[in-house]
Protein backbone atom coordinates (compact mmCIF):
# COMPACT_ATOMS: atom_id res chain seq x y z
CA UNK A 1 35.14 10.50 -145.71
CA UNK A 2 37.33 11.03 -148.57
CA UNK A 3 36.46 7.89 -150.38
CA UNK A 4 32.87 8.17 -149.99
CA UNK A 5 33.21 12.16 -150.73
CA UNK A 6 35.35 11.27 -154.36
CA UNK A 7 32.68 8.83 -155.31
CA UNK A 8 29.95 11.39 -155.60
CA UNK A 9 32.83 14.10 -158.09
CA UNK A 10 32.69 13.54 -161.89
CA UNK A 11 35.97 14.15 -162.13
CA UNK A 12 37.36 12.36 -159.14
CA UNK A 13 39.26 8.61 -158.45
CA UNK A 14 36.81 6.32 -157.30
CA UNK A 15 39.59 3.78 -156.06
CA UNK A 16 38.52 2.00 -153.27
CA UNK A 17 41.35 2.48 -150.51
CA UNK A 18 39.67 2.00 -146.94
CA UNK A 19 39.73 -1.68 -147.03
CA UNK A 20 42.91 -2.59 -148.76
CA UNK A 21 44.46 -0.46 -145.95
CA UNK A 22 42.43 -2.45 -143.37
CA UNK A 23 43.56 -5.63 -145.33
CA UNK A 24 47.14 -4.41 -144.29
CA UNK A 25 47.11 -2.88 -140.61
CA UNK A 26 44.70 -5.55 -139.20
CA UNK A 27 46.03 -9.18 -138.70
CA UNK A 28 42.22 -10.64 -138.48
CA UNK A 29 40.41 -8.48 -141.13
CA UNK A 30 40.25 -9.42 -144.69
CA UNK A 31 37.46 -7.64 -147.16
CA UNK A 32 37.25 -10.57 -148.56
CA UNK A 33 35.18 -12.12 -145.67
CA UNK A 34 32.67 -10.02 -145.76
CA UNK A 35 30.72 -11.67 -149.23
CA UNK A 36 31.36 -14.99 -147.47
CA UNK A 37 29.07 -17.41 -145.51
CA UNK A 38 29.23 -17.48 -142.07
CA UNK A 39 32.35 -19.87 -141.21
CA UNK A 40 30.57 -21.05 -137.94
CA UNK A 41 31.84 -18.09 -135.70
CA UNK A 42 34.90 -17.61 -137.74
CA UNK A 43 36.70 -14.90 -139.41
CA UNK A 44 34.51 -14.46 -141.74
CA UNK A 45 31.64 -13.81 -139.07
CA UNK A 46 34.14 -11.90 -136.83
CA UNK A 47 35.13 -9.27 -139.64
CA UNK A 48 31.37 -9.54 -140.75
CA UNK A 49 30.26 -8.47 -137.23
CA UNK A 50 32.73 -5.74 -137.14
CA UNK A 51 31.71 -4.02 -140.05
CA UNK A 52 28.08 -4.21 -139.06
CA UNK A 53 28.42 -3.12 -135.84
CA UNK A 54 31.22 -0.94 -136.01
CA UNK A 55 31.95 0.60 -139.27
CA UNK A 56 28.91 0.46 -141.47
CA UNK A 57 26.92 2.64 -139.04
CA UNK A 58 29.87 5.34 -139.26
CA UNK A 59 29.78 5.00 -143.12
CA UNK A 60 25.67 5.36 -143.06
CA UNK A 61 26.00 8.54 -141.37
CA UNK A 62 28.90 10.02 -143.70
CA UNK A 63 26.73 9.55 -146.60
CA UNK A 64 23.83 10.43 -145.39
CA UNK A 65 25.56 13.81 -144.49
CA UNK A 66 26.89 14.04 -147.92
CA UNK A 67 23.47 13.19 -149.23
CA UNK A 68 22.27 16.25 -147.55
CA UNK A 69 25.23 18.62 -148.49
CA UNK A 70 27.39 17.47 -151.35
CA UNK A 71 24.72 15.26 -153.45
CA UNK A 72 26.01 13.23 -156.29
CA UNK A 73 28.01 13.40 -159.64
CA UNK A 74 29.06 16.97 -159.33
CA UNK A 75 31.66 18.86 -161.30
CA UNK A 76 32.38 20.74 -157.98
CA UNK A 77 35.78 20.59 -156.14
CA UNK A 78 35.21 19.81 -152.35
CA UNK A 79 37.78 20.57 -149.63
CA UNK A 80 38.43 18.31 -146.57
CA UNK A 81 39.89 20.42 -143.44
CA UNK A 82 40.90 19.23 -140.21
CA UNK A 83 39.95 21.43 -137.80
CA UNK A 84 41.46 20.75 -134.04
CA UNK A 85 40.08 17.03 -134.97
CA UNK A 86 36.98 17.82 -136.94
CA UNK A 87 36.67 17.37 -140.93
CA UNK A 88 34.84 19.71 -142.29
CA UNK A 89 34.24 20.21 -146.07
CA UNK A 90 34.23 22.66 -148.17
CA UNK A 91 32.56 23.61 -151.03
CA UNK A 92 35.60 24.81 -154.45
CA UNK A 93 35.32 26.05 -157.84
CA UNK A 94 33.64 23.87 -160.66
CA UNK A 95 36.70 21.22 -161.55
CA UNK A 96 36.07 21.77 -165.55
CA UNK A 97 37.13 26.01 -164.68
CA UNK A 98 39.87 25.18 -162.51
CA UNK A 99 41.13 22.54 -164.99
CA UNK A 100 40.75 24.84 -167.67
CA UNK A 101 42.35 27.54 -165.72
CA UNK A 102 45.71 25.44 -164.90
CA UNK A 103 45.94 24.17 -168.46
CA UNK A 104 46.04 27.55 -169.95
CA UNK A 105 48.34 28.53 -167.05
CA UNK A 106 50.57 25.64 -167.92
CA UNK A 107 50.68 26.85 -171.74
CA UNK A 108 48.86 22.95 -172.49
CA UNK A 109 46.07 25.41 -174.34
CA UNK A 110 46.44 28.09 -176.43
């Protein structure tokens, strides 16, 4: 959720971190794979078939969610809460006041 919410903020990181963490905790996945031709019921088709069947749905329904709610290239700040295991987001300040805000806090600006 985080990934796909930062992707849609101006003023967010867009660094890609879901599958360089899979690439880490899961022996058989590799991103990689997933650009690749079937290996004849390999890896390639195993992590393949996993994301199809497992993960891309999931990711399909966050953004069409955030479709619906957040929309794209926004200046607004959105907050991710975990309440008793649901996310829920919510909608901040416009990032170019708050940034403004801290740096005249900060004594950057004058």
């Amino acid at each position: 959720m985080d990934e796909a919410l930062n992707r849609r903020l101006r003023w967010a990181s867009k660094q890609e971190r879901v599958f360089p963490y899979l690439n880490t905790v899961l022996s058989w996945w590799d991103t990689n794979l997933l650009v690749m031709s079937d290996d004849e019921g390999g890896q390639a088709s195993f992590c393949q078939d996993f994301y199809s069947e497992v993960l891309d749905p999931h990711l399909l329904q966050i953004e069409d969610f955030l479709d619906r709610y957040v929309g794209y290239s926004t200046w607004d700040v959105w907050y991710m809460r975990d309440i008793v295991g649901d996310i829920v987001i919510e909608k901040g300040t416009d990032f170019r006041i708050l940034d403004w805000e801290r740096r005249m806090g900060s004594g950057e600006w004058k």
